[in-house]
Protein backbone atom coordinates (compact mmCIF):
# COMPACT_ATOMS: atom_id res chain seq x y z
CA UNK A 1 52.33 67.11 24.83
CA UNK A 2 53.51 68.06 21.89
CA UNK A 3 57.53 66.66 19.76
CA UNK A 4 59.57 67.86 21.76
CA UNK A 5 57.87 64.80 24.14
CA UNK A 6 59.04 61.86 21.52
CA UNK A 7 61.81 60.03 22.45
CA UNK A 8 64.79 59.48 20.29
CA UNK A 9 63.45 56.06 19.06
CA UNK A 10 60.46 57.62 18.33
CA UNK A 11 61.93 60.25 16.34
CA UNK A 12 63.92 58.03 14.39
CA UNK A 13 60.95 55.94 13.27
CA UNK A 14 59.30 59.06 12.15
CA UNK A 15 61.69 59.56 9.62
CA UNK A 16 61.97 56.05 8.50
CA UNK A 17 58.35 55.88 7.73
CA UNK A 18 58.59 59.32 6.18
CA UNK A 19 61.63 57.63 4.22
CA UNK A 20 60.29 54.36 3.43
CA UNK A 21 56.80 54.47 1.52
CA UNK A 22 56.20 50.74 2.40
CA UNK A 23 57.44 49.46 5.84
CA UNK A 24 56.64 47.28 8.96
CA UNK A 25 57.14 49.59 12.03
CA UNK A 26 57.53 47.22 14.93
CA UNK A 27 57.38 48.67 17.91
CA UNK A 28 57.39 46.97 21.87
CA UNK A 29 53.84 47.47 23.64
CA UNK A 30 53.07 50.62 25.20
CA UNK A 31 56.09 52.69 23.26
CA UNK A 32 53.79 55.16 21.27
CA UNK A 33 53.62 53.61 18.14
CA UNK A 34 50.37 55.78 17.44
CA UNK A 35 51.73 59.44 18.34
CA UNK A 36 54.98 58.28 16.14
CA UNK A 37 52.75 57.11 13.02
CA UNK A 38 50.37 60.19 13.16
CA UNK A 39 53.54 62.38 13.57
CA UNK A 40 55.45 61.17 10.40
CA UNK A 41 51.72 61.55 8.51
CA UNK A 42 51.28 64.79 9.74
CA UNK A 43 54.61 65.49 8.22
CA UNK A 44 53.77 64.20 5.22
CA UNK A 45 50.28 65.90 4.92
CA UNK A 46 51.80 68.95 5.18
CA UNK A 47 54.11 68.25 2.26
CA UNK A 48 51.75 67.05 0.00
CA UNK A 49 52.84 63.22 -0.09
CA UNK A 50 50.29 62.35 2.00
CA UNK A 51 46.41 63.38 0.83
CA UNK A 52 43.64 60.62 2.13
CA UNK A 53 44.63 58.52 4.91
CA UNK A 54 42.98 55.38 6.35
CA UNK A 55 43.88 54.05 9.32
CA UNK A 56 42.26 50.11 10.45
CA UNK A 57 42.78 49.28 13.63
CA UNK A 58 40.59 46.82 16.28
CA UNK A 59 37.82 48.10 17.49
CA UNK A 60 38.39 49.63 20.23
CA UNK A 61 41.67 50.78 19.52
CA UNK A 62 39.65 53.18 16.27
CA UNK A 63 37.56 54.45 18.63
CA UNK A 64 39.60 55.08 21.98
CA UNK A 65 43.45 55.05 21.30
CA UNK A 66 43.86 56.60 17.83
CA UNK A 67 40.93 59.83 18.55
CA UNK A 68 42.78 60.13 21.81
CA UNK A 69 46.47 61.12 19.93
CA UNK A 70 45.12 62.87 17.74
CA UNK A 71 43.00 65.29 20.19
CA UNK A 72 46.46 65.23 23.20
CA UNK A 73 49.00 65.90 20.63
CA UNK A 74 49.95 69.91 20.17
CA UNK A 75 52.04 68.99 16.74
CA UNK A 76 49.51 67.07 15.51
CA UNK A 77 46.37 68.96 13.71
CA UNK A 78 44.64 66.37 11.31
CA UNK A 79 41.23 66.33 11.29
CA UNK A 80 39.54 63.11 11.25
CA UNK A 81 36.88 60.74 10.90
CA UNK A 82 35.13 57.67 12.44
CA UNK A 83 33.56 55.20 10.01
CA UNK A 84 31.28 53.24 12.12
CA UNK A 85 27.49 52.93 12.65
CA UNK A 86 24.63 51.00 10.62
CA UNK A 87 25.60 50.76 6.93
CA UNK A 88 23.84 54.01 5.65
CA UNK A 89 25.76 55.52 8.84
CA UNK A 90 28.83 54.84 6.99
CA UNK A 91 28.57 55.31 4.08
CA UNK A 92 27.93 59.15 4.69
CA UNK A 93 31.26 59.29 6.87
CA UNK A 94 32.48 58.47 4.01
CA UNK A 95 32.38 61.65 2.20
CA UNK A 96 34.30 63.64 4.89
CA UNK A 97 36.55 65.66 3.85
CA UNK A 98 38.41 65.26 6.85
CA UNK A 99 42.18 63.83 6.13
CA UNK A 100 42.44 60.98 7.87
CA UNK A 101 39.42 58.14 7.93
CA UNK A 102 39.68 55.63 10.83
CA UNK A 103 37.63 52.28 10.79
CA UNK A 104 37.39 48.99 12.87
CA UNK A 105 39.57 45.89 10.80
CA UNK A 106 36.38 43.91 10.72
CA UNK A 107 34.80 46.62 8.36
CA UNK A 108 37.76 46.76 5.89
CA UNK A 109 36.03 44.21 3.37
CA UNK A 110 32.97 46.25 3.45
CA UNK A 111 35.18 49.56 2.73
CA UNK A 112 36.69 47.78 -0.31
CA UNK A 113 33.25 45.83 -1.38
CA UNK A 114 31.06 49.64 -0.79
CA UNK A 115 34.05 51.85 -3.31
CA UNK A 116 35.31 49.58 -5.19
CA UNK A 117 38.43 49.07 -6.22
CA UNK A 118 38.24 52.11 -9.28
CA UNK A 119 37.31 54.82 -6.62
CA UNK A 120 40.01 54.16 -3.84
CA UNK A 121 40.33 57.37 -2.71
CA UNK A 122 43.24 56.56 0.15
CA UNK A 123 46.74 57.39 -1.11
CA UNK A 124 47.98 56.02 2.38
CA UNK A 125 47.11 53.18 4.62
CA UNK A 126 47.52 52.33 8.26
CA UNK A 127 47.61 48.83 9.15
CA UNK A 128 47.24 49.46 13.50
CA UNK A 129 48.36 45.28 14.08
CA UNK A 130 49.16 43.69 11.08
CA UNK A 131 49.51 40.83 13.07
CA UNK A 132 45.95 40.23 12.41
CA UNK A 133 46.31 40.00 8.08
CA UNK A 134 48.42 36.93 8.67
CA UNK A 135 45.50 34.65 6.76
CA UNK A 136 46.83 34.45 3.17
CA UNK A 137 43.58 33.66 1.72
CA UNK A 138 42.14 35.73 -0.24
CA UNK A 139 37.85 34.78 0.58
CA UNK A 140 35.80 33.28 2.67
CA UNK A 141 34.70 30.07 1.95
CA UNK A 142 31.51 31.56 1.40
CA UNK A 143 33.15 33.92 -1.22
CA UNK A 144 33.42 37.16 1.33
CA UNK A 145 36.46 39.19 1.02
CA UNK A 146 38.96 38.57 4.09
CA UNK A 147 40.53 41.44 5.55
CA UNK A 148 43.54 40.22 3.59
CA UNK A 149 42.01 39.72 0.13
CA UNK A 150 40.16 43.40 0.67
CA UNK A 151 43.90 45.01 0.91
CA UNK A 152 45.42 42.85 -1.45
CA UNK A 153 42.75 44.20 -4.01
CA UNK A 154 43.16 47.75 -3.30
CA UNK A 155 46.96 47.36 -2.91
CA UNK A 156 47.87 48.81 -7.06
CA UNK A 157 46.19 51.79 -5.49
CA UNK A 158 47.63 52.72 -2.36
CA UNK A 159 51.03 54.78 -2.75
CA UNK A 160 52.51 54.24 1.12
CA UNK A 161 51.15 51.72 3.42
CA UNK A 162 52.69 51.19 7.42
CA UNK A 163 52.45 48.18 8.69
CA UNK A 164 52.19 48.55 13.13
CA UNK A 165 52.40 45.47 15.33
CA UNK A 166 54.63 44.67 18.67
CA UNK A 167 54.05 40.77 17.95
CA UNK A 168 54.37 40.22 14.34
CA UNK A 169 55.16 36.23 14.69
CA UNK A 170 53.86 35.49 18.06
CA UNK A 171 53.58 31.79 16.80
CA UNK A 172 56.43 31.35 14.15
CA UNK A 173 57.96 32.77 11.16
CA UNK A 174 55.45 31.56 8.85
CA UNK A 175 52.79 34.51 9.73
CA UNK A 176 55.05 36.76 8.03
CA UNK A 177 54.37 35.99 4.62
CA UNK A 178 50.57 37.91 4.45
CA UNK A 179 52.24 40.99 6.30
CA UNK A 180 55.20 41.12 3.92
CA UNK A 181 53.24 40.20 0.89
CA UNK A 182 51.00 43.03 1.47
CA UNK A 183 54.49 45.53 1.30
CA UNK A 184 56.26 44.12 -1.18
CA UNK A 185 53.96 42.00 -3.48
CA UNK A 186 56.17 39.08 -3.27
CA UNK A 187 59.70 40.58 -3.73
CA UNK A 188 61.24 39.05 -0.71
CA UNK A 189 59.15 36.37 0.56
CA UNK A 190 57.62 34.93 -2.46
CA UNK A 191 54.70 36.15 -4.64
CA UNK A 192 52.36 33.93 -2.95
CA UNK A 193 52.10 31.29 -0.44
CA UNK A 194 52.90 28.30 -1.97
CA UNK A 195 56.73 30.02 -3.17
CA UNK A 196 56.95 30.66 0.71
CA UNK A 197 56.42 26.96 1.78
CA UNK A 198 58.74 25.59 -1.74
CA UNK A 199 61.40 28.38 -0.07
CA UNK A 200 61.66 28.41 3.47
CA UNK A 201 59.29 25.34 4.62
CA UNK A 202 59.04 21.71 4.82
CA UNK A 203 55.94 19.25 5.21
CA UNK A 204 55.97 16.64 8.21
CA UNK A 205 54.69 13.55 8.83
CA UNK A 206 52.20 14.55 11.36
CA UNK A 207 49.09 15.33 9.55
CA UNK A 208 51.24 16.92 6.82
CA UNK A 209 51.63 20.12 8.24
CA UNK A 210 53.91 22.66 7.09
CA UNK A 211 56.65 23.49 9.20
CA UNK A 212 60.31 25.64 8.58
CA UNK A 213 63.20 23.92 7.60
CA UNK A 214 66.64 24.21 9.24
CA UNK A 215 67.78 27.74 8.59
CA UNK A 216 64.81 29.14 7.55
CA UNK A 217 64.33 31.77 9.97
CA UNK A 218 67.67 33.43 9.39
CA UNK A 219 66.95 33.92 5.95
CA UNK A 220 63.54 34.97 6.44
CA UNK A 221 65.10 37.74 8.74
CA UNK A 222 67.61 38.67 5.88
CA UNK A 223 65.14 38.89 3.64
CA UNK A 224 62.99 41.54 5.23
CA UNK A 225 64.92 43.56 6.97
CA UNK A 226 65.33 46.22 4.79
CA UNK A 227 61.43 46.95 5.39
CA UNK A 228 61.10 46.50 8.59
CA UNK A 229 61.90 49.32 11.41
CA UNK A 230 62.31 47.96 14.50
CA UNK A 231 61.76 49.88 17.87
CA UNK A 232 62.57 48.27 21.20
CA UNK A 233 61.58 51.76 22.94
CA UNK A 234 62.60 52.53 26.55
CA UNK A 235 62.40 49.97 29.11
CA UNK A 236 58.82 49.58 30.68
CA UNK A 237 59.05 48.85 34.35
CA UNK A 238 57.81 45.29 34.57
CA UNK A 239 57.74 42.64 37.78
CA UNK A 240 57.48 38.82 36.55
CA UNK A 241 54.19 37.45 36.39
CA UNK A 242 53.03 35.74 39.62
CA UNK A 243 51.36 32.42 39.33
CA UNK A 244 48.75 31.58 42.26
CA UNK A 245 48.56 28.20 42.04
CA UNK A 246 45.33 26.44 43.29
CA UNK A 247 44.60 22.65 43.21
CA UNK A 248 41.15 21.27 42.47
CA UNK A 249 39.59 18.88 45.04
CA UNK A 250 39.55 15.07 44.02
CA UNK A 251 35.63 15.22 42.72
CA UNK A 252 36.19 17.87 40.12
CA UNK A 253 39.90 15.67 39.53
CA UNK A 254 37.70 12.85 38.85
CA UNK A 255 35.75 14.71 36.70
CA UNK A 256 38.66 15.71 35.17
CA UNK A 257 40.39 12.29 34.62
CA UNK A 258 37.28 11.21 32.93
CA UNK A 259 37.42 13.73 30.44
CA UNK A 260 40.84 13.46 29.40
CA UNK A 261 40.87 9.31 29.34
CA UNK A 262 36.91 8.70 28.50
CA UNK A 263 36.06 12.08 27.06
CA UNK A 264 32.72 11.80 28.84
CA UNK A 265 31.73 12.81 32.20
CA UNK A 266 28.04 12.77 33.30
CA UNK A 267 27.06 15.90 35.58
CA UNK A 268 23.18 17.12 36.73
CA UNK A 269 22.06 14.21 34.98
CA UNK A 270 23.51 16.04 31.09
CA UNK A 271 26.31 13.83 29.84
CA UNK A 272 29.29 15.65 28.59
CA UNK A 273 31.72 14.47 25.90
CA UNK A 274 34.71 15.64 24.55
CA UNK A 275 34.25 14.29 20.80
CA UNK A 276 38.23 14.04 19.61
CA UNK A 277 41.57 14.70 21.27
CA UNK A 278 41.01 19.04 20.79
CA UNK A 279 37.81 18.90 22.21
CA UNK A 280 38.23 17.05 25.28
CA UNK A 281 41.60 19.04 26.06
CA UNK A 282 38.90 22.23 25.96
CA UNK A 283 36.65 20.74 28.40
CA UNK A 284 39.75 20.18 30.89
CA UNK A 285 40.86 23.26 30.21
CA UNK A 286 37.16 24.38 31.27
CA UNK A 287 37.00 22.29 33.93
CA UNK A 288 40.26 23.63 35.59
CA UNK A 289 38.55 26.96 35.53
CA UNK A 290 35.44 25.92 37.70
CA UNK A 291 32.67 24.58 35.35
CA UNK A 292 32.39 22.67 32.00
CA UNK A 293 29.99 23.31 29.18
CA UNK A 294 27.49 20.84 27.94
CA UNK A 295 26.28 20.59 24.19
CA UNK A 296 23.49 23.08 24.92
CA UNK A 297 26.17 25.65 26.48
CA UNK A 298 24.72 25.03 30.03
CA UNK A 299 27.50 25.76 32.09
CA UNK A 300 28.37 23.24 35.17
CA UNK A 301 30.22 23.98 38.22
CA UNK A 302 32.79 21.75 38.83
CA UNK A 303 34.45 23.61 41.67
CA UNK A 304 35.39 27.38 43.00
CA UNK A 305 39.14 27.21 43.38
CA UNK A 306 39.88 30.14 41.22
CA UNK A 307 37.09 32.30 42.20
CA UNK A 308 38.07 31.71 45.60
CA UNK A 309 41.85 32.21 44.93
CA UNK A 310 40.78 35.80 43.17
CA UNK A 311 38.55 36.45 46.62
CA UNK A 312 41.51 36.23 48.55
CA UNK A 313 44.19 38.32 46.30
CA UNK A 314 41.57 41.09 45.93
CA UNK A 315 41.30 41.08 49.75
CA UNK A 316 44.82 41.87 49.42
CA UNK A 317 44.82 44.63 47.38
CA UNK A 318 43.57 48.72 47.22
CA UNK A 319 44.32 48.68 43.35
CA UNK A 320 42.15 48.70 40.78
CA UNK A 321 42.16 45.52 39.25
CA UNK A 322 41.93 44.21 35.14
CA UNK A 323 40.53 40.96 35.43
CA UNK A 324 41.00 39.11 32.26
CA UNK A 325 38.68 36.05 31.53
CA UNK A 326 38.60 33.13 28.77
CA UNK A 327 35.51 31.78 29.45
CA UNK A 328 31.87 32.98 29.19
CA UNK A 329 31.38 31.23 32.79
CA UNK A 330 33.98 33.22 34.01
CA UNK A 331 32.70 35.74 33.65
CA UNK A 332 28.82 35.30 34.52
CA UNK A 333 30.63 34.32 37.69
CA UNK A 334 32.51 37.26 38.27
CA UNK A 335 29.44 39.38 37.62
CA UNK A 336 27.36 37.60 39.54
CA UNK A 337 30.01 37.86 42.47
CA UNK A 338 30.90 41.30 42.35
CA UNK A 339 29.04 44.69 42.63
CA UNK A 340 31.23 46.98 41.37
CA UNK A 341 32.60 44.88 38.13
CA UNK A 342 32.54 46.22 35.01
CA UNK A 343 33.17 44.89 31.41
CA UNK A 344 35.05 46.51 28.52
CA UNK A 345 32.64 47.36 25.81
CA UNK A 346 33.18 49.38 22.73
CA UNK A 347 31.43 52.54 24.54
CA UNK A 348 34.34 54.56 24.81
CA UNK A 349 33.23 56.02 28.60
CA UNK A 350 34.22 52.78 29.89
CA UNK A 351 38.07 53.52 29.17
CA UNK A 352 37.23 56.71 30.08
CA UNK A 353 35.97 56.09 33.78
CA UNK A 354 38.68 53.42 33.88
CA UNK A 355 41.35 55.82 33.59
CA UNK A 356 40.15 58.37 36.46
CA UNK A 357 40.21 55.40 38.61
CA UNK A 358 36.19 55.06 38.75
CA UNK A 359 36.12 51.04 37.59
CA UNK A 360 37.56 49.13 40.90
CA UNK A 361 36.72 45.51 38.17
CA UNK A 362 37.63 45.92 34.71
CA UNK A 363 36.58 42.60 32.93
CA UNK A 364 38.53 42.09 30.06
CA UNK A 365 38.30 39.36 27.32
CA UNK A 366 41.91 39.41 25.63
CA UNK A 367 40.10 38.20 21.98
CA UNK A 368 38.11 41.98 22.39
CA UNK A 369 40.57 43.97 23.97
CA UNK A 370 44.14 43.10 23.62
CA UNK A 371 45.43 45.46 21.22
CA UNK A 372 46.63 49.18 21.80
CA UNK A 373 43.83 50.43 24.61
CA UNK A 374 45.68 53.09 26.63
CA UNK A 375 44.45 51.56 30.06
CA UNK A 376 47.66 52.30 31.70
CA UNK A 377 45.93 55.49 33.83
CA UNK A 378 43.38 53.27 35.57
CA UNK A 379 45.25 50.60 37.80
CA UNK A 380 48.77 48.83 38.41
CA UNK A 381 47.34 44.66 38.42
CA UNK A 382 46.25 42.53 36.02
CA UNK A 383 44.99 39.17 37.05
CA UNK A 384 44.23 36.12 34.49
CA UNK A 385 41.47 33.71 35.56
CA UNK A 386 42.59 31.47 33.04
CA UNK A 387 45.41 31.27 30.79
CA UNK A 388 45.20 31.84 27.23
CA UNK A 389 47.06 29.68 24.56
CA UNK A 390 47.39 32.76 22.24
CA UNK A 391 50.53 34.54 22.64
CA UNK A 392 50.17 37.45 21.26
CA UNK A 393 47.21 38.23 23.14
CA UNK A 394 48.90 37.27 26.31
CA UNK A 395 51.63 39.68 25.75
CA UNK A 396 49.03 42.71 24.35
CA UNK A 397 47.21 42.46 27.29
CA UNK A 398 49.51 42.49 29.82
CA UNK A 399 50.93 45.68 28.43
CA UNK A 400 48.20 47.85 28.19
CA UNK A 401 48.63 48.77 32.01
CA UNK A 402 52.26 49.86 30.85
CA UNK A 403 53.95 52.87 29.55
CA UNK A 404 57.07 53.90 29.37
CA UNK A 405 57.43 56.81 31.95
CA UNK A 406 54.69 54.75 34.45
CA UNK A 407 56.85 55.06 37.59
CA UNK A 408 54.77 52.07 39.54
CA UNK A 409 55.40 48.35 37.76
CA UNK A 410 52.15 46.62 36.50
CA UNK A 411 51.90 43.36 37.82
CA UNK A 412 50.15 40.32 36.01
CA UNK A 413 49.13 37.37 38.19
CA UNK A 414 47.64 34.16 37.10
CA UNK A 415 45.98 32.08 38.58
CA UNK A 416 47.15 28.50 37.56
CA UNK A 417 45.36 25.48 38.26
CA UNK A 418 48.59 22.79 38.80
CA UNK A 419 47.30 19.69 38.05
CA UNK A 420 45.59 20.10 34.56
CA UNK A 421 46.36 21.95 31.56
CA UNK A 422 46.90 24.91 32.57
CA UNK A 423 50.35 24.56 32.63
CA UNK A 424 50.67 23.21 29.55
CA UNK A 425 49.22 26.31 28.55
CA UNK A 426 51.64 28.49 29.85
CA UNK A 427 54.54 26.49 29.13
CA UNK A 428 53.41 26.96 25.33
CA UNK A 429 52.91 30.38 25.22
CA UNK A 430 56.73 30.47 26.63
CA UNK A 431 58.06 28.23 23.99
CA UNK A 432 56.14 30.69 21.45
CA UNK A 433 57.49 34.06 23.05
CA UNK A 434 61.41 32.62 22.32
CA UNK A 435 60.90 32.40 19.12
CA UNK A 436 59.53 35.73 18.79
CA UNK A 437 61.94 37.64 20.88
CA UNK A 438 64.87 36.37 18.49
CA UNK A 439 63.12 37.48 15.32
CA UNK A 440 62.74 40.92 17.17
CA UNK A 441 66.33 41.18 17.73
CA UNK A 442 67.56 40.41 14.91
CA UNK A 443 65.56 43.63 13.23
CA UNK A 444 66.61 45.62 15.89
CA UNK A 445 70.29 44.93 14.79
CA UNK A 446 69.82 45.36 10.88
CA UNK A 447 68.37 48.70 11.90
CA UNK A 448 71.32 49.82 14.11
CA UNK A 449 73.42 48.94 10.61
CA UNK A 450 71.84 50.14 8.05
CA UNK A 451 72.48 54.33 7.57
């Protein structure tokens, strides 16, 4: 593959990073945000506005996705470097000469902490979901660096930065200020949080929380849209998401009542208690899965619907199958069940024998492996034990089977128990996606205006 292969969208946001030394690129799952970043830097690179790149990325998008562009790519010729290993490890990747420098998000304080912020050496900066700086503070409460605070210190130093992310407010507008702030310094959204909440927000009743006022998100989307590119990309071919719907038998309902009115249930002799309203809503959501945890972690079986629910689709399927799971017990019990499972790990074979179509079971947690895995080669089904409240790993996850030119739809099933919170669940993470999908639009239009 080489340019001539990026689409027009593509091509477009190759110049407007190569225009725009500090932008938000955001770009719909599976539409090649990598290939178009690493194009526009290798365009730079060659004209001398681009000398030391770093990209940060999850884990196992540094060490599967990104190499993998770079290698497939004809146009693109950057050498690079993984920064990964024990600390001494690192620190001698560190004095590659190679161009471009790609480490895991987690290890972005130590970066800053091990140079400093005098001997930055990386002109330009690759944020692979930005999604994931929305915490405004600056430390730990231990007095660590946070992946925000390590950028923001580094920031006087850094002469373009590219922000990547297909879900930049998968909750609401308010996890835009970190990812703005980290652009601009302030000029748009305020120069730190507390302007944001005086500006756009207001503080309810209900344990004081902050919350937009009436009219707020329009102006946010005014106010940024000169810095952000949006790119909707070419239509993926998607089937809605199938919910099998199972019902839990009227022990494990009892079990569940208790929970949710008592928060205590006794099982195996352990009592189990749900100590405020979050916690017990946990343990139902637990127990609608199968089994409940007790205070020591001991996981209880409550009941098999699901498992047996997944028995039966499998049985009704030849495809290779990404089996996503919330719960620890989920998946002890899916090992345990299955032979020929499999769970995504950071070893990069695993993707690798998952896309030849060696890896009937891939177990996926969507906390690990969300974000920007190429997994699209391996199978056509994804199938959710459990639903996850998070939206932006719901939608990250059920893209990575998905590309554009894929000419067999993925389909995601989930497997919904009907009586308990699970579809509470789901009905919040559609709620969340609304809100989302407008902001997304509206960028998409300001980009179609400006020249």
């Amino acid at each position: 593959m080489d340019r001539s292969d990026l689409r027009a969208d593509q091509v477009q946001a190759v110049e407007a990073m190569k225009r725009k030394a500090f932008i938000a690129l955001w770009f719909d799952m599976r539409q090649g945000k990598t290939v178009s970043t690493l194009t526009a830097v290798q365009d730079l690179y060659e004209d001398f506005e681009a000398r030391k790149i770093l990209v940060v990325a999850p884990l196992r998008v540094t060490v599967n996705s990104w190499p993998e562009d770079l290698r497939d790519w004809e146009h693109i010729s950057l050498d690079y470097q993984l920064i990964r290993g024990t600390p001494g490890e690192r620190k001698h990747q560190l004095k590659s000469q190679a161009p471009v420098h790609l480490i895991n998000r987690e290890m972005l304080p130590w970066l800053v902490d091990t140079l400093g912020k005098d001997n930055w050496p990386y002109d330009t900066v690759i944020l692979d979901e930005s999604r994931s700086y929305k915490n405004h503070t600056a430390k730990t409460p231990i007095g660590n660096l946070t992946r925000f605070g390590a950028l923001r210190a580094v920031r006087p130093k850094i002469d373009r930065l590219i922000e990547l992310t297909g879900t930049p407010a998968p909750k609401n507008y308010m996890d835009l200020w970190a990812q703005i702030f980290l652009l601009d310094g302030g000029k748009r959204l305020g120069k730190n949080i507390s302007a944001f909440r005086e500006e756009y927000c207001v503080q309810g009743r209900e344990h004081y929380q902050w919350k937009l006022r009436a009219g707020a998100e329009a102006d946010i989307e005014k106010a940024i849209e000169d810095i952000v590119f949006r790119v909707a990309g070419t239509e993926i071919p998607e089937l809605p998401a199938m919910d099998i719907k199972v019902r839990m038998p009227n022990a494990a309902r009892q079990v569940y009542n208790d929970m949710l009115n008592h928060g205590i249930v006794e099982l195996n002799g352990e009592d189990i208690v749900g100590l405020d309203a979050a916690a017990r809503v946990n343990k139902c959501a637990q127990i609608s899965s199968g089994y409940v945890y007790d205070s020591n972690k001991k996981a209880h079986l409550v009941h098999t619907e699901k498992l047996d629910a997944l028995d039966e689709l499998l049985g009704l399927t030849d495809d290779n199958v990404l089996i996503v799971y919330n719960f620890q017990f989920e998946k002890d019990a899916l090992l345990a069940k299955y032979k020929d499972v499999t769970v995504l790990d950071s070893d990069p074979n695993t993707v690798k024998r998952w896309n030849a179509g060696k890896i009937p079971k891939l177990l996926l947690h969507p906390a690990s492996g969300g974000h920007g895995l190429n997994l699209y080669k391996g199978g056509n089904t994804i199938v959710w034990m459990s639903p996850t409240w998070d939206n932006e790993l719901y939608q990250q996850v059920n893209k990575r089977l998905s590309i554009h030119n894929k000419p067999v739809p993925t389909q995601v099933y989930r497997i919904i128990e009907q009586s308990g919170t699970d579809a509470s669940i789901i009905e919040s993470l559609t709620s969340k996606e609304q809100g989302q999908q407008a902001l997304l639009k509206r960028m998409q239009r300001a980009n179609k205006q400006s020249p």
